[in-house]
N, C-alpha and C. Protein backbone atom coordinates (compact mmCIF):
# COMPACT_ATOMS: atom_id res chain seq x y z
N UNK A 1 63.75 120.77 97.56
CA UNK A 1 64.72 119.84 97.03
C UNK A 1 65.50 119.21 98.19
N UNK A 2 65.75 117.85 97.99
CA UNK A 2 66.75 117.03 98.86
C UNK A 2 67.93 117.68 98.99
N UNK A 3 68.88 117.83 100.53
CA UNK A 3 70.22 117.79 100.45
C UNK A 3 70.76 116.86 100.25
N UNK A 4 72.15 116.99 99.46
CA UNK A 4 73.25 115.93 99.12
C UNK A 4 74.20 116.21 99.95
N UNK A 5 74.62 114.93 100.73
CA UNK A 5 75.68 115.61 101.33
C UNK A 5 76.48 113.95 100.51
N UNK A 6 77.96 114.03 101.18
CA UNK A 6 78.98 113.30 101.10
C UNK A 6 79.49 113.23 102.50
N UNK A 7 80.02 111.51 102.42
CA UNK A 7 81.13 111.03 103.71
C UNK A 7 82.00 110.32 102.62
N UNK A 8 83.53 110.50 103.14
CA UNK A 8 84.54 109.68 102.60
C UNK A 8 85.31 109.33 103.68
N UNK A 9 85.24 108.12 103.77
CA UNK A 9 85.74 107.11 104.43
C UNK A 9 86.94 105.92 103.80
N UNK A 10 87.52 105.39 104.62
CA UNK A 10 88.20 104.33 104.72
C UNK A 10 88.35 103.59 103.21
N UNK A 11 86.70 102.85 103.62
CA UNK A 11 86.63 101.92 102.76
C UNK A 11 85.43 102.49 101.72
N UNK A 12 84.76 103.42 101.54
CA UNK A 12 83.66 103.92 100.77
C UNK A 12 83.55 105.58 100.87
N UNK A 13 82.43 105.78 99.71
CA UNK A 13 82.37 106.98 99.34
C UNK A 13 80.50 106.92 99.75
N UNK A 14 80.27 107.37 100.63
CA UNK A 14 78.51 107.29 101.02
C UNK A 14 77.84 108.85 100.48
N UNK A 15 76.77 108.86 99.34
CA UNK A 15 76.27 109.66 99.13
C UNK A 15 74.79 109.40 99.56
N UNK A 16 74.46 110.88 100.53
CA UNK A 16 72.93 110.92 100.95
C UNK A 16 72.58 111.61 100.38
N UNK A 17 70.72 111.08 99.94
CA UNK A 17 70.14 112.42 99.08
C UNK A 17 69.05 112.50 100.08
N UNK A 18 68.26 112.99 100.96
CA UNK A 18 67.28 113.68 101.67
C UNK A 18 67.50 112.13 102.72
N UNK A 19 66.49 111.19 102.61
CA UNK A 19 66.74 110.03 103.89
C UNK A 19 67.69 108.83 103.32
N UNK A 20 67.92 108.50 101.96
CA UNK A 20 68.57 107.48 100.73
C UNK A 20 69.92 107.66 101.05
N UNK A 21 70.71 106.02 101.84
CA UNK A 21 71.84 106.67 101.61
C UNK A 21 72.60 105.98 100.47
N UNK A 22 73.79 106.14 99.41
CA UNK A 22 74.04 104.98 98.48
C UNK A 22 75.71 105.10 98.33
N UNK A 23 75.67 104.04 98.77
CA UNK A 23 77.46 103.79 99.17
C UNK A 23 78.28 103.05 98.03
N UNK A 24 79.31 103.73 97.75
CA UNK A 24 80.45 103.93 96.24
C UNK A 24 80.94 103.20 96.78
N UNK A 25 81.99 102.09 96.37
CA UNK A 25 82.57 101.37 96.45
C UNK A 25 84.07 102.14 96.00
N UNK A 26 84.19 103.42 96.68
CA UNK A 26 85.70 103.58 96.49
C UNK A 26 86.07 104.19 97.73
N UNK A 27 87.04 104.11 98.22
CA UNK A 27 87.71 104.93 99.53
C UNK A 27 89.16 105.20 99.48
N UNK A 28 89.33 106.03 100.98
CA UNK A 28 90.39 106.42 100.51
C UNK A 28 91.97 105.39 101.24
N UNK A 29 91.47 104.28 101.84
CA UNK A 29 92.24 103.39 102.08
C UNK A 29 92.68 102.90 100.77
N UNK A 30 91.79 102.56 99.43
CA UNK A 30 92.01 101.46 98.59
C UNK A 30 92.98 102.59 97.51
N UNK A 31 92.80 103.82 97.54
CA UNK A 31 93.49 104.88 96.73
C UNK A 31 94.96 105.04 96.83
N UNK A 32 94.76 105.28 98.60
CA UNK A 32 95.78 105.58 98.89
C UNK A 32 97.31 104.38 98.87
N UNK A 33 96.62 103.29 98.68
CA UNK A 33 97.53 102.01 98.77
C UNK A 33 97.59 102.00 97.05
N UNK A 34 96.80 101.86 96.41
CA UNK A 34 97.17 102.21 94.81
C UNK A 34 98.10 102.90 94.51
N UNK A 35 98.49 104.06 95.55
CA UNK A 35 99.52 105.49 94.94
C UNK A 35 100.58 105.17 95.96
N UNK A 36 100.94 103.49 96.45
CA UNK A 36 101.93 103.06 97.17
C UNK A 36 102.38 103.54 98.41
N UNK A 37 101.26 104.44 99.02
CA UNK A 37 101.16 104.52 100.61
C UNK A 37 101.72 106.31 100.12
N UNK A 38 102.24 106.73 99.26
CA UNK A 38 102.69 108.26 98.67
C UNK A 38 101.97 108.85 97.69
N UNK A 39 102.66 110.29 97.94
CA UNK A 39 101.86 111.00 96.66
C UNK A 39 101.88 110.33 95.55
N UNK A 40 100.52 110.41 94.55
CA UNK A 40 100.46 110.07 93.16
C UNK A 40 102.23 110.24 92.36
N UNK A 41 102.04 109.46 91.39
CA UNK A 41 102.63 110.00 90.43
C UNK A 41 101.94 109.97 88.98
N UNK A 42 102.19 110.36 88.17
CA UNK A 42 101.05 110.40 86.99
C UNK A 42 100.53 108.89 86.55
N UNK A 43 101.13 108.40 86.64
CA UNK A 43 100.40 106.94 86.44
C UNK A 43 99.38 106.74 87.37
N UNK A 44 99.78 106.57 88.62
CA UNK A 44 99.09 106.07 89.24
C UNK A 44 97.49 107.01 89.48
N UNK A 45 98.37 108.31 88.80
CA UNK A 45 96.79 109.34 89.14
C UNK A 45 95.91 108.78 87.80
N UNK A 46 96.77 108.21 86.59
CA UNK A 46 95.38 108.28 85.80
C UNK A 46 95.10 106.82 86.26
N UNK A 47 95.82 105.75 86.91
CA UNK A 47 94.83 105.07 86.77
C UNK A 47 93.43 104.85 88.39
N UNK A 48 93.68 105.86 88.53
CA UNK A 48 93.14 106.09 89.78
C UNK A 48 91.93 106.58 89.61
N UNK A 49 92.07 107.36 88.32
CA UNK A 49 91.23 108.08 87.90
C UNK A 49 89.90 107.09 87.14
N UNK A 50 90.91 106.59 86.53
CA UNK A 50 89.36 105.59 85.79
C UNK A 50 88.44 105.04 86.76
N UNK A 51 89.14 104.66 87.97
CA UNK A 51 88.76 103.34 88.93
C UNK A 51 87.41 104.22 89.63
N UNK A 52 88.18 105.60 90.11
CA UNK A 52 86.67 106.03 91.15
C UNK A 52 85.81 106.63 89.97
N UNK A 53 86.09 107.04 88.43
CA UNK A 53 84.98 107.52 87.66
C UNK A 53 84.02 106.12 87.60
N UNK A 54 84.46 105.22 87.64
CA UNK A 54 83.87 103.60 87.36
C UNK A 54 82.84 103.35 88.78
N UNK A 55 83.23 104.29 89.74
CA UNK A 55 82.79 104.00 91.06
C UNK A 55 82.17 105.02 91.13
N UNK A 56 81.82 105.85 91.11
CA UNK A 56 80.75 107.04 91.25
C UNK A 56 79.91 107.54 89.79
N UNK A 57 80.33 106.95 88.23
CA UNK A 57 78.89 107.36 87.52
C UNK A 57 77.96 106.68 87.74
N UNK A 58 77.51 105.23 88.38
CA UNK A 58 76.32 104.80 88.67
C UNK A 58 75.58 105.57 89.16
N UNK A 59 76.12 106.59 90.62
CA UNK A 59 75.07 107.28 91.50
C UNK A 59 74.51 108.85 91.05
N UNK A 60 75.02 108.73 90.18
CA UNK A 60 74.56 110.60 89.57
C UNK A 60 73.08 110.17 89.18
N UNK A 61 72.39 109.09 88.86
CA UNK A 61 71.01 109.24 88.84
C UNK A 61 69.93 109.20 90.36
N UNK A 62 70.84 108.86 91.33
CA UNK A 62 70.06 109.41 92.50
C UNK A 62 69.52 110.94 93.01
N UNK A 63 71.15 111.73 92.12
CA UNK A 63 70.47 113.02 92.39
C UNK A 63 69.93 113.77 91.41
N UNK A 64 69.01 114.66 92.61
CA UNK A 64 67.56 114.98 91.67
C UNK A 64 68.30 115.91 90.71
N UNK A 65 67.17 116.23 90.09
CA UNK A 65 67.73 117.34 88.57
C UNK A 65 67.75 118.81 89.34
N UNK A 66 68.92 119.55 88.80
CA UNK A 66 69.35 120.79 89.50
C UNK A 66 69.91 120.83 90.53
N UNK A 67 70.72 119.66 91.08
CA UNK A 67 71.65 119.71 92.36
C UNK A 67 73.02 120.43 92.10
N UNK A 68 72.60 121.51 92.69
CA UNK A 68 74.18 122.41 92.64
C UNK A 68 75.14 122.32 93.63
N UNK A 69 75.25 121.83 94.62
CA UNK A 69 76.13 121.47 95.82
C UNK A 69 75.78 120.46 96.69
N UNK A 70 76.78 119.96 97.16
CA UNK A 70 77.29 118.89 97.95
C UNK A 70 77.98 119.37 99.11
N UNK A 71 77.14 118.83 100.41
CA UNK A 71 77.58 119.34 101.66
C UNK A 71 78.32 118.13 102.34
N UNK A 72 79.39 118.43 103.03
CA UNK A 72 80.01 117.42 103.96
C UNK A 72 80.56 118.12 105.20
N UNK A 73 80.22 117.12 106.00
CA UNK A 73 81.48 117.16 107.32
C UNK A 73 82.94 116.41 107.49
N UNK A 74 83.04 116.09 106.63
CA UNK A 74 84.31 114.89 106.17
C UNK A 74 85.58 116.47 106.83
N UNK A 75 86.22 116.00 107.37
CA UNK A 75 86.96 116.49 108.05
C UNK A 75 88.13 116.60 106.71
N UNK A 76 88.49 115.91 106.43
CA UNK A 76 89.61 115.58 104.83
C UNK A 76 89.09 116.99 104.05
N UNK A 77 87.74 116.60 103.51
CA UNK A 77 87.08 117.21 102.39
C UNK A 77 86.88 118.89 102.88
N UNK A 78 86.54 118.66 104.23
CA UNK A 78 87.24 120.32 104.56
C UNK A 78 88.01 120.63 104.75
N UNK A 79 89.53 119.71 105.21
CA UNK A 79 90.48 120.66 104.50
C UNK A 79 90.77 121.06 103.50
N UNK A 80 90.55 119.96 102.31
CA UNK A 80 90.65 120.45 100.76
C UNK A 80 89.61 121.65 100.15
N UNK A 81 89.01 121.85 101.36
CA UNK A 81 87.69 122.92 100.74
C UNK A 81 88.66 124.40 101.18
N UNK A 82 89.80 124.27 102.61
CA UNK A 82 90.01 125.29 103.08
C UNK A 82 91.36 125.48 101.81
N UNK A 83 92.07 124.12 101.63
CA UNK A 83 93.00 124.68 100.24
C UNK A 83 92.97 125.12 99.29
N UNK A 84 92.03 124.25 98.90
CA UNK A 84 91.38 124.73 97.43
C UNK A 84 91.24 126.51 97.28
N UNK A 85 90.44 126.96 98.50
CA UNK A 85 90.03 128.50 98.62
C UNK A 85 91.37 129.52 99.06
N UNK A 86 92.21 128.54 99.63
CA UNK A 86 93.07 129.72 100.05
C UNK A 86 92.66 130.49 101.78
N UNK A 87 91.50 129.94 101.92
CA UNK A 87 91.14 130.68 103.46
C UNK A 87 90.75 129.56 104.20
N UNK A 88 91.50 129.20 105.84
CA UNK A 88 91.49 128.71 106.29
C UNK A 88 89.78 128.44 107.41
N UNK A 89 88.97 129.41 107.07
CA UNK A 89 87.49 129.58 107.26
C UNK A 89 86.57 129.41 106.48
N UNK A 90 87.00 128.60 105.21
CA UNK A 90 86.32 128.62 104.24
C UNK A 90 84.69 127.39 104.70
N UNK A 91 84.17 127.85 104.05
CA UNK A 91 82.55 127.72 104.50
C UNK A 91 81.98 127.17 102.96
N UNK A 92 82.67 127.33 101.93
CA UNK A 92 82.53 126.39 100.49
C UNK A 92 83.67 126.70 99.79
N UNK A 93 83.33 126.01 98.66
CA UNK A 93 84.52 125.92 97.30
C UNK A 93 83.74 125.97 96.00
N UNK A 94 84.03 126.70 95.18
CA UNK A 94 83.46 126.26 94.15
C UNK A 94 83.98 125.15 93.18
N UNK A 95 83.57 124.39 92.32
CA UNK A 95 83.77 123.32 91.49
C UNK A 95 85.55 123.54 91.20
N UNK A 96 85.17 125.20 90.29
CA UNK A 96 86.40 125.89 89.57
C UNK A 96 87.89 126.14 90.72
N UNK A 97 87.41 126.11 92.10
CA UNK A 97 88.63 126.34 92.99
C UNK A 97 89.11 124.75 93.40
N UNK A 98 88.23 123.69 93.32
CA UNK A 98 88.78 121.86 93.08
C UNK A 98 89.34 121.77 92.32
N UNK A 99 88.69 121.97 91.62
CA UNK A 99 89.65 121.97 90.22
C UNK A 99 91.03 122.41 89.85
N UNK A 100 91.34 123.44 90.27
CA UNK A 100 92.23 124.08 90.30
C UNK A 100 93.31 123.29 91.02
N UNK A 101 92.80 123.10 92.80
CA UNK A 101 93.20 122.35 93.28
C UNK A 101 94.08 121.31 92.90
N UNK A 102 93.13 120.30 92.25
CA UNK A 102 93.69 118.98 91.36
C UNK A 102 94.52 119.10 90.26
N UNK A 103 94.46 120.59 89.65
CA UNK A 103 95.28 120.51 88.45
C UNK A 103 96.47 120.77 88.94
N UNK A 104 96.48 121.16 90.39
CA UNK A 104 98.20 121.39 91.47
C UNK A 104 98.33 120.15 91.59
N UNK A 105 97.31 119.18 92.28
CA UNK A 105 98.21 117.42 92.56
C UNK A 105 98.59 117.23 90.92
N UNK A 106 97.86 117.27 90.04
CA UNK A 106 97.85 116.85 88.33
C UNK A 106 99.92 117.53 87.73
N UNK A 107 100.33 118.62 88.34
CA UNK A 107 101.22 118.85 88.03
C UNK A 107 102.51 118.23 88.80
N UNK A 108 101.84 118.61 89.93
CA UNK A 108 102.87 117.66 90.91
C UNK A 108 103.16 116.37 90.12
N UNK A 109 102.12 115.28 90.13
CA UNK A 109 102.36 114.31 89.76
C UNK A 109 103.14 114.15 88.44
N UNK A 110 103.14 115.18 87.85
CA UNK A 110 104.48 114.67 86.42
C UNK A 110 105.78 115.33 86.55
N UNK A 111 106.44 115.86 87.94
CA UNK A 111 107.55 116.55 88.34
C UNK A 111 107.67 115.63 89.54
N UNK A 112 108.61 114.32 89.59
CA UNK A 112 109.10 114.20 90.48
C UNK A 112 109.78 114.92 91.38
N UNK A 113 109.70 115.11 92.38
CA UNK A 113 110.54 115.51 94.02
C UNK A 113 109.78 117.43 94.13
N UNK A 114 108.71 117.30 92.81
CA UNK A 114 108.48 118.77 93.14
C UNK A 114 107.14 118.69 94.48
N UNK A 115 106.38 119.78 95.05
CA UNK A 115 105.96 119.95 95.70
C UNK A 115 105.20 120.68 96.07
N UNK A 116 103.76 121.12 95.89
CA UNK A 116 102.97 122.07 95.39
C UNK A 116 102.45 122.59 97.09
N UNK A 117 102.71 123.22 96.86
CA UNK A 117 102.19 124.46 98.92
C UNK A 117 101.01 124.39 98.82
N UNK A 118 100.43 124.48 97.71
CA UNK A 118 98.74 124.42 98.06
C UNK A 118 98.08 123.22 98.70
N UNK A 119 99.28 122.43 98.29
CA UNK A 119 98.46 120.83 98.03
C UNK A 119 98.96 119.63 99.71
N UNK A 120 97.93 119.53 100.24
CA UNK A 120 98.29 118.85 101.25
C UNK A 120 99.01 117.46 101.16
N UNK A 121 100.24 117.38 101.59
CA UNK A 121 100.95 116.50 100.92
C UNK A 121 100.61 114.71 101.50
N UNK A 122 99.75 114.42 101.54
CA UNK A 122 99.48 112.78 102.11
C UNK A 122 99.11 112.18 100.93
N UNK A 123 98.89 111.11 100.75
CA UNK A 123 98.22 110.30 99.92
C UNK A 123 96.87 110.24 100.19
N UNK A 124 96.31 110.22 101.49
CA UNK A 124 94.88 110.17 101.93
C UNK A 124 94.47 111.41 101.50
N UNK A 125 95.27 112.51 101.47
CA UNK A 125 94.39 113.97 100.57
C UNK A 125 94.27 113.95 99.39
N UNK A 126 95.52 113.08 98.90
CA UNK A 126 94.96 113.19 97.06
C UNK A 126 94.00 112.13 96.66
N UNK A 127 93.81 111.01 97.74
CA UNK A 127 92.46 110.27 97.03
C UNK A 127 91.77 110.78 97.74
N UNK A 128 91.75 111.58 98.35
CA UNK A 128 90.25 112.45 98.66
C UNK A 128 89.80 113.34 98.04
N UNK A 129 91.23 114.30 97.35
CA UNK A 129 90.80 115.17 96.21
C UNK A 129 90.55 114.52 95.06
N UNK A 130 91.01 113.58 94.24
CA UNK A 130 90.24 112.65 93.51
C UNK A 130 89.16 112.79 93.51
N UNK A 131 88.64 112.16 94.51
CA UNK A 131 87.16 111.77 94.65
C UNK A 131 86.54 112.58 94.30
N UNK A 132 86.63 114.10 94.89
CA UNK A 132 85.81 115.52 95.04
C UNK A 132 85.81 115.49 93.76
N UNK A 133 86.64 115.97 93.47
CA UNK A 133 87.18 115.96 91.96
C UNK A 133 86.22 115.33 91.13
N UNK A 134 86.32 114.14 91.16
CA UNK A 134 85.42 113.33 90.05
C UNK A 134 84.05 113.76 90.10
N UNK A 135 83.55 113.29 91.59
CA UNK A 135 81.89 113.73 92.19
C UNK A 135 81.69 115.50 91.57
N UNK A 136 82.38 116.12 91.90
CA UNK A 136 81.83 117.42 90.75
C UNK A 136 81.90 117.38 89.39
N UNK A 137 82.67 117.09 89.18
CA UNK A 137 82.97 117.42 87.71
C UNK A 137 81.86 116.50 86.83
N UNK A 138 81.72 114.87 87.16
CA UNK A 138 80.71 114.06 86.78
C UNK A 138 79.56 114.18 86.68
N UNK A 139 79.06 114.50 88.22
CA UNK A 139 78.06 114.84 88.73
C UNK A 139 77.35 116.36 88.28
N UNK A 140 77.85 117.16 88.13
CA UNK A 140 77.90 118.06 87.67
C UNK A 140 77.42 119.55 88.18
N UNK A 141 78.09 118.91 89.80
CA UNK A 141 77.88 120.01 90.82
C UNK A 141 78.77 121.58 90.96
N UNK A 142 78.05 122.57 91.09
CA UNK A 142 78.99 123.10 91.16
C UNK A 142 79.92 123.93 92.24
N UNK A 143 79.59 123.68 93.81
CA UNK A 143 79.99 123.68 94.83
C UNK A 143 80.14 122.56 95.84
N UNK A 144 80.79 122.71 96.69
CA UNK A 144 81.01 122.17 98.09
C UNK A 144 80.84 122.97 99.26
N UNK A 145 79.89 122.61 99.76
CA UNK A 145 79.54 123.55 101.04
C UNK A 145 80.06 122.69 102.38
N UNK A 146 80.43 123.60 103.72
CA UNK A 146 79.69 122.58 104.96
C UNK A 146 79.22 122.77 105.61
N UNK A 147 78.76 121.76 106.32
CA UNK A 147 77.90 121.67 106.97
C UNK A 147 77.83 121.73 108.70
């Protein structure tokens, strides 16, 4: 079977499946200026939310049937792999520890001035956790490895 990996960038979300590469039209420049240069607040997370689900269900038919993880070097996406887990050596995440993750930005965002320790506080981390976010849960992966 092909590896999948992920890059998140700037201006795009590039998914490779073995030599194929197919580039999302979401990044985390265009996110992060949506959520006004700051953390989300619940608005802006759901509508953030529609925009990259709108931008990443096209590519779930590139990957093959039975893809259980998604590898990256995205420097971002490993730190959210080392938060998500709680260990600063972390080497994957599962779906269920993103998740988790996001449901910390997800609370944050409806408690103004609150502030979640898990959660790396930039705007460029929460449209990066977004993204992860969506790409598993959609996709229907159930790790993040790296690479």
């Amino acid at each position: 079977m092909s590896e999948a990996t992920l890059q998140l960038d700037k201006a795009a979300l590039t998914l490779t499946v073995g030599t194929e590469q197919h580039r999302l039209p979401i990044g985390i420049a265009g996110l992060s200026q949506a959520f006004g240069r700051r953390m989300p607040d619940a608005l802006a997370l759901e509508n953030a939310i529609a925009d990259v689900e709108d931008a990443i269900m096209p590519a779930a038919r590139h990957l093959p049937a039975g893809t259980r993880a998604l590898g990256t070097s995205n420097p971002l996406l490993l730190q959210l792999m080392c938060s998500a887990t709680g260990d600063p050596q972390a080497r994957s995440a599962s779906r269920e520890a993103i998740e988790a993750l996001f449901s910390a930005l997800a609370r944050q965002a409806q408690q103004p001035g609150y502030r979640d320790a898990q959660m790396p506080q930039t705007p460029e981390a929460a449209a990066a956790l977004l993204v992860l976010r969506e790409c598993l849960h959609h996709w229907g992966i159930l790790e993040l490895r790296a690479l």
